[in-house]
Each structure stands twice: as structure tokens, then as C-alpha cells.
PDB file of N, CA and C in Angstrom:
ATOM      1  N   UNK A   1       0.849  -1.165   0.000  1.00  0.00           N
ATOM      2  CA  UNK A   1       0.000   0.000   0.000  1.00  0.00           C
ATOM      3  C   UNK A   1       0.901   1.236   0.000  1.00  0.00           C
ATOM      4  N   UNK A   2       1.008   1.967  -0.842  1.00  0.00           N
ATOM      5  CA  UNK A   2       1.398   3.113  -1.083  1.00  0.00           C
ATOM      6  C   UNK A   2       0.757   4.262   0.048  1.00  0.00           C
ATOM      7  N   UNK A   3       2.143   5.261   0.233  1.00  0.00           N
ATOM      8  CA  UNK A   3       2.143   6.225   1.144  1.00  0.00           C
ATOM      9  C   UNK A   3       0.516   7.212   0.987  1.00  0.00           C
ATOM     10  N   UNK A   4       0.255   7.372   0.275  1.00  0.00           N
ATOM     11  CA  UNK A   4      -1.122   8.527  -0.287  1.00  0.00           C
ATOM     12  C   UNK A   4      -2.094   7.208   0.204  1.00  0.00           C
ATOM     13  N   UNK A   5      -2.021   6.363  -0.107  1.00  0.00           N
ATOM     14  CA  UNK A   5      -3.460   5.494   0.373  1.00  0.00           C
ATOM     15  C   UNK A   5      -3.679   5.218   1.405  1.00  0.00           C
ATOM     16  N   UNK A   6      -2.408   4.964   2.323  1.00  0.00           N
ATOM     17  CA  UNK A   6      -2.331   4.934   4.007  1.00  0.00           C
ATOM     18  C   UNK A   6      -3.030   6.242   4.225  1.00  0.00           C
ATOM     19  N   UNK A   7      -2.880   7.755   4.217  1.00  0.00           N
ATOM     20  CA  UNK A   7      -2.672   8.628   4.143  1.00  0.00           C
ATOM     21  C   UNK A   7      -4.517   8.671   4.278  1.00  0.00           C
ATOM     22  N   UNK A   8      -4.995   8.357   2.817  1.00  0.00           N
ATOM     23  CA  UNK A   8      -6.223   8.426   2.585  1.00  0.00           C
ATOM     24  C   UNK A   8      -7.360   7.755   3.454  1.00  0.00           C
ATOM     25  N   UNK A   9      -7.146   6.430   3.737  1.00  0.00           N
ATOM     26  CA  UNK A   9      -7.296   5.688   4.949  1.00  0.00           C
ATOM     27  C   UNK A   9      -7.631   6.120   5.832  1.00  0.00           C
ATOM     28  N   UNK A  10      -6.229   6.884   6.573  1.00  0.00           N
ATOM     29  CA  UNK A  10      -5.864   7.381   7.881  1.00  0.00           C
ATOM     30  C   UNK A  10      -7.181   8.426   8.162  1.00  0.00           C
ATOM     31  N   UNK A  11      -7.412   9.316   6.640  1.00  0.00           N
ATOM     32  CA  UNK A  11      -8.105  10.306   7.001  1.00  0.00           C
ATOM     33  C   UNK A  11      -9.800  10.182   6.280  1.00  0.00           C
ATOM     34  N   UNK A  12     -10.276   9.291   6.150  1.00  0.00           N
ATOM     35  CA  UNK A  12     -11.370   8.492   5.809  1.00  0.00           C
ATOM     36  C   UNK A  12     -11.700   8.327   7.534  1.00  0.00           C
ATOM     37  N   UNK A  13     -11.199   7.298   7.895  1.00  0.00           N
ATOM     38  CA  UNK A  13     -11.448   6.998   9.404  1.00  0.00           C
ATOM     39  C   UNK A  13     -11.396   7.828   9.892  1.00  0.00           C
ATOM     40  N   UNK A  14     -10.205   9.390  10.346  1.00  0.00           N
ATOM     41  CA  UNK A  14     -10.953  10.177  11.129  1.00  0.00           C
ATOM     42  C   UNK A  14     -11.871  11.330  10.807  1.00  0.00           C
ATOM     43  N   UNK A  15     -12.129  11.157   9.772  1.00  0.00           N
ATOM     44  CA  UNK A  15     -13.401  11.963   8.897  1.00  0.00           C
ATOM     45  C   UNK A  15     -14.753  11.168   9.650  1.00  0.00           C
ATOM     46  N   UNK A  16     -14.676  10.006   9.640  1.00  0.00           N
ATOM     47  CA  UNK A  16     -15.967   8.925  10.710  1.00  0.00           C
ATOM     48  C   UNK A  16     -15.558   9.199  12.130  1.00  0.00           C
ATOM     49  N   UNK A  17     -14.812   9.360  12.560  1.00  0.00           N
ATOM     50  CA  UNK A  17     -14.728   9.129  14.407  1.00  0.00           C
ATOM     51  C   UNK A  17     -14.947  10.926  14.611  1.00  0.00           C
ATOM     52  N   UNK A  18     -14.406  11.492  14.211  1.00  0.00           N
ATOM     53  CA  UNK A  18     -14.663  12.989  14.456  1.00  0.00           C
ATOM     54  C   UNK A  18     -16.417  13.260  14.680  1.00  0.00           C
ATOM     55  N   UNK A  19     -16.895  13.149  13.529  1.00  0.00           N
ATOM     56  CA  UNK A  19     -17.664  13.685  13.872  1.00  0.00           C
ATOM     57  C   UNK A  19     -19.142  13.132  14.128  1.00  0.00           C
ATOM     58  N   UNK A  20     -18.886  11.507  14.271  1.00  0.00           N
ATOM     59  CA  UNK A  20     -19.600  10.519  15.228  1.00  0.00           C
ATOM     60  C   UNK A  20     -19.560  10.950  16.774  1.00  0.00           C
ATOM     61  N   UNK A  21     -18.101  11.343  16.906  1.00  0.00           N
ATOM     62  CA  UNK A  21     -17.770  11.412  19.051  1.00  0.00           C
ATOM     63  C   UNK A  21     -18.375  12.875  18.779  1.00  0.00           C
ATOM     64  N   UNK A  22     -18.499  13.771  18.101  1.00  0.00           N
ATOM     65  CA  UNK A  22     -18.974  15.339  18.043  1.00  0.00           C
ATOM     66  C   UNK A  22     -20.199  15.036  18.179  1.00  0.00           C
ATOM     67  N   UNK A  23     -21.012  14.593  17.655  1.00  0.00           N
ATOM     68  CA  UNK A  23     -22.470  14.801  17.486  1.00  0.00           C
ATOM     69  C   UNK A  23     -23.231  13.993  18.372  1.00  0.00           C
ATOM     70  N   UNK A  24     -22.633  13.165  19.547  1.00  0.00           N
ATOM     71  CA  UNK A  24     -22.563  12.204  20.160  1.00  0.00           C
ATOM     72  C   UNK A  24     -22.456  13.302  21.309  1.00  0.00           C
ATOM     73  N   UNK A  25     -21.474  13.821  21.308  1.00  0.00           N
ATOM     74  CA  UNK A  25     -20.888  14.688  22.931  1.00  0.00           C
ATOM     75  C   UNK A  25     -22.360  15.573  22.716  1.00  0.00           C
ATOM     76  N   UNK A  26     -22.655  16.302  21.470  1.00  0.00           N
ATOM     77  CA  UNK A  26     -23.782  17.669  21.787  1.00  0.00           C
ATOM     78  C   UNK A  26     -25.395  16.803  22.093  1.00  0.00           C
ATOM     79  N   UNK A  27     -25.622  15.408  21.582  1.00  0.00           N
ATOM     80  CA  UNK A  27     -26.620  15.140  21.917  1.00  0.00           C
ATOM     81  C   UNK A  27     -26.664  14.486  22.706  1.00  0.00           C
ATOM     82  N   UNK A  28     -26.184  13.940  23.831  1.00  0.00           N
ATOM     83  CA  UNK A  28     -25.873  13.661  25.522  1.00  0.00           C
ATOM     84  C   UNK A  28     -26.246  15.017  26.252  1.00  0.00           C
ATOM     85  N   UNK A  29     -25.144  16.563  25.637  1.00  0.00           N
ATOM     86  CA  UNK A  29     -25.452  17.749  26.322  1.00  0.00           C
ATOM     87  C   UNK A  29     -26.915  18.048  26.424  1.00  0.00           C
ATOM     88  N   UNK A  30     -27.683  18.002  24.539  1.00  0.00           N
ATOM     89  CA  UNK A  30     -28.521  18.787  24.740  1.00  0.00           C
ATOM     90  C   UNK A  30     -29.435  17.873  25.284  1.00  0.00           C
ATOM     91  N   UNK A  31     -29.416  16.110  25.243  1.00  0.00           N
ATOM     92  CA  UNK A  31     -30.475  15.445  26.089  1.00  0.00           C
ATOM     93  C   UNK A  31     -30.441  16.058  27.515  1.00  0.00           C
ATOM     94  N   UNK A  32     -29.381  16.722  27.773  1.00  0.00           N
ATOM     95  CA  UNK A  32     -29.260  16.728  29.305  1.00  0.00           C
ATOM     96  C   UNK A  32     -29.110  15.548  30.009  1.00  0.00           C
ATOM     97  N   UNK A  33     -28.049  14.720  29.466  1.00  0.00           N
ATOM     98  CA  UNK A  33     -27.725  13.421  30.565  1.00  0.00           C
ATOM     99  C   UNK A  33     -26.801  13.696  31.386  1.00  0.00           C
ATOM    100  N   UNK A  34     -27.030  13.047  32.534  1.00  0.00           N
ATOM    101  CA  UNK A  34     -25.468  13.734  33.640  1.00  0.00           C
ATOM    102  C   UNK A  34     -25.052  11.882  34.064  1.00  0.00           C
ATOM    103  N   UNK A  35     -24.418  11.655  32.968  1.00  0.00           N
ATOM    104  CA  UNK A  35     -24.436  10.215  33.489  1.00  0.00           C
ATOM    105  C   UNK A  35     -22.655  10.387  33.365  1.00  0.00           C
ATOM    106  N   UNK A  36     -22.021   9.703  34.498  1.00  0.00           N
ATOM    107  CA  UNK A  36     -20.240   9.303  34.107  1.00  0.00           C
ATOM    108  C   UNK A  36     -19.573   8.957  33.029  1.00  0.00           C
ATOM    109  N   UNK A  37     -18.346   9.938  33.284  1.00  0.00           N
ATOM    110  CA  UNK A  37     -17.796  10.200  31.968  1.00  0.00           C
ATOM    111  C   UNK A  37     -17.095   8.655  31.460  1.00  0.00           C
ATOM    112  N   UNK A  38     -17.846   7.893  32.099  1.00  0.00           N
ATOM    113  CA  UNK A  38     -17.098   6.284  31.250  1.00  0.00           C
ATOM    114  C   UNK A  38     -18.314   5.800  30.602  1.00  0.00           C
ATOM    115  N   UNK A  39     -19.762   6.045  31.159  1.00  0.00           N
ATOM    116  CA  UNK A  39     -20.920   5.624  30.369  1.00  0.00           C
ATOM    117  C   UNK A  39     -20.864   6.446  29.086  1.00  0.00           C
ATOM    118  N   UNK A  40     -20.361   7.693  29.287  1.00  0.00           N
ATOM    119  CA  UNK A  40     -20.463   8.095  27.703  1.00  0.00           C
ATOM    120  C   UNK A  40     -19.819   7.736  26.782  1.00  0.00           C
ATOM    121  N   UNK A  41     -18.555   7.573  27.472  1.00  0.00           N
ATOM    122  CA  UNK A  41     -17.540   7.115  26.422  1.00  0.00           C
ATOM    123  C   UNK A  41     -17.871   5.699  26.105  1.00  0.00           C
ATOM    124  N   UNK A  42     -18.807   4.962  26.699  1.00  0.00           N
ATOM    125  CA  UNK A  42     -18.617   3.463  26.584  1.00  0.00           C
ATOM    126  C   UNK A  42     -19.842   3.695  25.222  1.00  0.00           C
ATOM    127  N   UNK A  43     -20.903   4.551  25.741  1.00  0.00           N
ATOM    128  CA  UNK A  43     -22.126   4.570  24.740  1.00  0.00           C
ATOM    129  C   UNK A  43     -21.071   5.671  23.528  1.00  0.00           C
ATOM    130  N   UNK A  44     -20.337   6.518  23.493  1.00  0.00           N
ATOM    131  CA  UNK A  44     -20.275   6.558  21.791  1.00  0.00           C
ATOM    132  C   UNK A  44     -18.461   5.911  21.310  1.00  0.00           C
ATOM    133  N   UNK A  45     -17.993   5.159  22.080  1.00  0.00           N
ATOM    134  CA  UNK A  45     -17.746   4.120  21.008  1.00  0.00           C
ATOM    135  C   UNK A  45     -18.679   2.681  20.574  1.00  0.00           C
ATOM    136  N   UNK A  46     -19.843   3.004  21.293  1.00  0.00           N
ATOM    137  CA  UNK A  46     -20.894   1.793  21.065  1.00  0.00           C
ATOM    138  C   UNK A  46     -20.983   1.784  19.512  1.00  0.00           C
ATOM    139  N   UNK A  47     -21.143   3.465  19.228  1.00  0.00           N
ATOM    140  CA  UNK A  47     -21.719   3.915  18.023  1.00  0.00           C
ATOM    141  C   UNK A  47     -20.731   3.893  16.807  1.00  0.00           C
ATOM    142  N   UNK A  48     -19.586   4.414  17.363  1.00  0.00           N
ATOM    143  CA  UNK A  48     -18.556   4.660  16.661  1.00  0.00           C
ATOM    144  C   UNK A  48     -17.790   3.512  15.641  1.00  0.00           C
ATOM    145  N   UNK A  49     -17.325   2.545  17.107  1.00  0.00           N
ATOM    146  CA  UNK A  49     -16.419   1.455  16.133  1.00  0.00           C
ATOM    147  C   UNK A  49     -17.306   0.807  15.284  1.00  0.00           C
ATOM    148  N   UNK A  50     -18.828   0.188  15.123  1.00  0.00           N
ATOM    149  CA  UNK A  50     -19.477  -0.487  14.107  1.00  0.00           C
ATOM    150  C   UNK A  50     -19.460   0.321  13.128  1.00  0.00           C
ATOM    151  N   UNK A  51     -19.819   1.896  13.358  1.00  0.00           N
ATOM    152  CA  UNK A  51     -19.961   2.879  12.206  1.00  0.00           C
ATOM    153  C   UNK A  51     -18.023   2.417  11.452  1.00  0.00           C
ATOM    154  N   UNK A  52     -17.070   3.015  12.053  1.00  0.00           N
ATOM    155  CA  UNK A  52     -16.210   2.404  11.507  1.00  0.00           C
ATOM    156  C   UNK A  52     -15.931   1.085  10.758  1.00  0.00           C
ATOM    157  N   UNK A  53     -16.124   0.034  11.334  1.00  0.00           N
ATOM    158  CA  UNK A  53     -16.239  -1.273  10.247  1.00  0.00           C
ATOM    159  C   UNK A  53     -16.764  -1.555   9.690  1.00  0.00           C
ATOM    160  N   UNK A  54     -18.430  -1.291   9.540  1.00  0.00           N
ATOM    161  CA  UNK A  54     -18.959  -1.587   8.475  1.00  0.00           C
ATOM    162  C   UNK A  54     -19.302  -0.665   7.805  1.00  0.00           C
ATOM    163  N   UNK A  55     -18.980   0.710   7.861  1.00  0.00           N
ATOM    164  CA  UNK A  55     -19.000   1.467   6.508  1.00  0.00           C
ATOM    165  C   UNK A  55     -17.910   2.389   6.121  1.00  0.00           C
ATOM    166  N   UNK A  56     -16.924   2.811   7.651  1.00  0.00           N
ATOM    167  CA  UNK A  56     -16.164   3.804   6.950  1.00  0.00           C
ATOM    168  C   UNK A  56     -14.731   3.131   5.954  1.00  0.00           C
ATOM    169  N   UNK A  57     -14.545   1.591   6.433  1.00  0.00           N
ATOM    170  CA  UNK A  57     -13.721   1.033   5.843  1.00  0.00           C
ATOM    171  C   UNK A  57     -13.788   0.531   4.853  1.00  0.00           C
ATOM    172  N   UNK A  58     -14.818  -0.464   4.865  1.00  0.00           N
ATOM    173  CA  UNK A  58     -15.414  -1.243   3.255  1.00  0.00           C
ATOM    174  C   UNK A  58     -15.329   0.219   2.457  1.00  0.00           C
ATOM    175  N   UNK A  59     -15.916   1.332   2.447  1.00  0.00           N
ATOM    176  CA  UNK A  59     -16.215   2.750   1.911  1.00  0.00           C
ATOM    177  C   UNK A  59     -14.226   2.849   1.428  1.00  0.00           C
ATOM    178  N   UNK A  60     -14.038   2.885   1.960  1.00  0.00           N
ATOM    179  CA  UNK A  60     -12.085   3.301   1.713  1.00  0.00           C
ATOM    180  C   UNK A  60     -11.352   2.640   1.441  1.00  0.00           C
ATOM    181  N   UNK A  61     -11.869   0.830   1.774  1.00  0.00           N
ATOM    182  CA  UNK A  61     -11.414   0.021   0.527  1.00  0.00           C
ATOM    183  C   UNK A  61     -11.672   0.258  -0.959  1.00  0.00           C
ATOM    184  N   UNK A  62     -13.368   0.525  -1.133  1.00  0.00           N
ATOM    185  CA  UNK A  62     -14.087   0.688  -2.280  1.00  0.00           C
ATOM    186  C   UNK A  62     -12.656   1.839  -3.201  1.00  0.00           C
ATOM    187  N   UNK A  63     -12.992   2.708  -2.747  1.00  0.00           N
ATOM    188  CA  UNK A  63     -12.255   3.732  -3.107  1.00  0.00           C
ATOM    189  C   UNK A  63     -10.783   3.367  -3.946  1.00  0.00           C
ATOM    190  N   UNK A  64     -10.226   2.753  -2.939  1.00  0.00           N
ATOM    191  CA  UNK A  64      -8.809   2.329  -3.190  1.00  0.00           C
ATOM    192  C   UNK A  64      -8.965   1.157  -4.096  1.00  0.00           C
ATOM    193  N   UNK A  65      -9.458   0.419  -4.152  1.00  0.00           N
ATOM    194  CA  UNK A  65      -9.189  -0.617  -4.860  1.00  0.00           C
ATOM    195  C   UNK A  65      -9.922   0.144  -6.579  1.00  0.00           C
ATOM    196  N   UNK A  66     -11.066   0.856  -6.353  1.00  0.00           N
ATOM    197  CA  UNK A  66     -11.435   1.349  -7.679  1.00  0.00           C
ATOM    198  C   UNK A  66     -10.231   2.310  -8.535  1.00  0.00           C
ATOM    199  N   UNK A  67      -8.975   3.034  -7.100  1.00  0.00           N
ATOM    200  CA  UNK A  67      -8.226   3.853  -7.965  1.00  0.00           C
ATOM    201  C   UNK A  67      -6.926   2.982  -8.678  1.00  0.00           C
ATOM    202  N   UNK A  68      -6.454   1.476  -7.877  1.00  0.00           N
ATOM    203  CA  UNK A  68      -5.765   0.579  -8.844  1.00  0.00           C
ATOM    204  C   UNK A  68      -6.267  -0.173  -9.640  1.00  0.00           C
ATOM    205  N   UNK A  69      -8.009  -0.054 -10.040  1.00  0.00           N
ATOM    206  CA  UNK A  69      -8.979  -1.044 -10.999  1.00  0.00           C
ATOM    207  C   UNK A  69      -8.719  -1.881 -10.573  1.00  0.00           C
ATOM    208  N   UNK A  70      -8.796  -2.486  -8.908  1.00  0.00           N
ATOM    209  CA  UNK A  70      -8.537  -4.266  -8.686  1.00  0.00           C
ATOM    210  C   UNK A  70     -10.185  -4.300  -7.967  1.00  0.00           C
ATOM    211  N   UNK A  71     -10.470  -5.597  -7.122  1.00  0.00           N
ATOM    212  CA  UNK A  71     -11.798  -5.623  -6.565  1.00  0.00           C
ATOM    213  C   UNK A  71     -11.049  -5.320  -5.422  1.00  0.00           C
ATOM    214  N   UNK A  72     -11.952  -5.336  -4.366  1.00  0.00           N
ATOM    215  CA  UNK A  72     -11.312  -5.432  -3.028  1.00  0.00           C
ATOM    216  C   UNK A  72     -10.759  -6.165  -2.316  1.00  0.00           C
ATOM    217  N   UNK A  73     -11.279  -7.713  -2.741  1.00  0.00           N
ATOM    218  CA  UNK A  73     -10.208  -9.018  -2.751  1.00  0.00           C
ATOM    219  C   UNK A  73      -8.856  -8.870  -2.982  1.00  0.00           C
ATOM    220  N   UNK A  74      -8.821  -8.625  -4.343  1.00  0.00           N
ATOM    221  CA  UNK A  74      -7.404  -8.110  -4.714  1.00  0.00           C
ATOM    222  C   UNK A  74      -6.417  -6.961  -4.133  1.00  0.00           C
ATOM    223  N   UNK A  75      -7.283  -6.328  -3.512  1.00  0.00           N
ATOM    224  CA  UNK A  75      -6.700  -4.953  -2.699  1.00  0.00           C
ATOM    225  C   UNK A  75      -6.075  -5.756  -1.100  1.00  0.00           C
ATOM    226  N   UNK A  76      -6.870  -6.641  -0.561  1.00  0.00           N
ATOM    227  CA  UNK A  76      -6.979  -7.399   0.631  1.00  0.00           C
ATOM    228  C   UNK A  76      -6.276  -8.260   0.518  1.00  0.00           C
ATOM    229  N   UNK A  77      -5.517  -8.283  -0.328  1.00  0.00           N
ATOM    230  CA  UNK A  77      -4.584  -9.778  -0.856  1.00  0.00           C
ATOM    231  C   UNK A  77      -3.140  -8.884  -0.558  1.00  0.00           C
ATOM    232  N   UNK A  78      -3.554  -7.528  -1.761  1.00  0.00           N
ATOM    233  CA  UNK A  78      -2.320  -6.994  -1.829  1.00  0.00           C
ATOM    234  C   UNK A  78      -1.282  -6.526  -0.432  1.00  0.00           C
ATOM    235  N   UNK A  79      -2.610  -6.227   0.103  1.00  0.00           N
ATOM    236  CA  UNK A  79      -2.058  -5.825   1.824  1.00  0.00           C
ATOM    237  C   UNK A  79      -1.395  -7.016   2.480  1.00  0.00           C
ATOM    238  N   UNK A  80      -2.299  -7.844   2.288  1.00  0.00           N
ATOM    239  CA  UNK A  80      -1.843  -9.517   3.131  1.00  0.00           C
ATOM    240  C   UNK A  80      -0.386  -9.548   2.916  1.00  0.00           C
ATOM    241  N   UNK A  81       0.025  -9.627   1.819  1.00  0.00           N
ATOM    242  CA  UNK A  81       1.558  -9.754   0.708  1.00  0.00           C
ATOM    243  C   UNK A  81       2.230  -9.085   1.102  1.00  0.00           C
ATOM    244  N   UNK A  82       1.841  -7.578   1.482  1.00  0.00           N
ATOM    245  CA  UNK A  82       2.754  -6.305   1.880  1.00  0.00           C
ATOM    246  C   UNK A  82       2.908  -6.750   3.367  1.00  0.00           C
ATOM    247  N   UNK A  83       1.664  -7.144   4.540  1.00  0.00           N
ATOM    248  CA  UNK A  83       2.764  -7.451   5.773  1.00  0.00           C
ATOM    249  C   UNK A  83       3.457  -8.721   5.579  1.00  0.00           C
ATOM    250  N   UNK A  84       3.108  -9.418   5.232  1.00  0.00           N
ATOM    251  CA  UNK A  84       4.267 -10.666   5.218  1.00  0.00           C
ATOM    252  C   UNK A  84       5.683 -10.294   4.524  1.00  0.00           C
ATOM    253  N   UNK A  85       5.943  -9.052   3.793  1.00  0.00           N
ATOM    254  CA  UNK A  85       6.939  -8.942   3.228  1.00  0.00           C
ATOM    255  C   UNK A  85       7.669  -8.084   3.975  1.00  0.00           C
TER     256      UNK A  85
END
């Protein structure tokens, strides 16, 4: 995987966690919940990491594998190859 696609990746995912934990922190505020600061954090990575795996990644595979014309198999292969090497 080339430096720009890590890159792209990197900032795909925090393009999803940003502003999942943002919109997450203002609607706790404006519900007015006063619940501990570990229930919140536990409820928005509840939200967060699935939002991450099943769409912000498949979404940034899509991407990447459409800009070397491979499927995503082939993209998922290519990676496999790159850590073993």
C-alpha cells in the first residue's frame, strides 16, 4: 500500500470518528444526561467502532481498490503480501 493510500485511509477513518464522538458529545449535552464520563464514552464508542467497520472502511477500501482497478479481494490480498513482506 502506497504512502497517499495509508494517508487516505488514515483520514477516511478520522473523517468517521470525528464527527460521530462530536455529534454524540452535543446530543448527551442537549439530552441533558449527567451520566459518568465512562458511560459516555462506553455509549459513543458503542456507536462509533461499528460505524467504523462496516461502513467507513469497506467505503475506503471501495475507493482504493477502484483507484488501482482491482476488486477489493485483490486490494486485501495486496495488503496480506505487503505485511508478510
Amino acid at each position: 500500500m502506497s504512502r497517499s493510500e495509508r494517508w487516505l485511509r488514515l483520514a477516511g477513518i478520522w473523517l468517521t470518528v470525528y464527527p460521530s464522538v462530536a455529534l454524540m458529545s452535543y446530543l448527551l449535552e442537549w439530552l441533558d444526561v449527567d451520566w459518568p464520563l465512562w458511560a459516555e464514552i462506553l455509549l459513543t464508542t458503542a456507536i462509533t467502532v461499528p460505524l467504523i467497520s462496516w461502513v467507513s472502511v469497506p467505503l475506503i477500501e471501495r475507493i482504493l481498490a477502484r483507484r488501482r482497478n482491482e476488486s477489493r479481494a485483490e486490494l486485501k490480498r495486496d495488503e496480506a503480501r505487503d505485511i508478510r513482506d
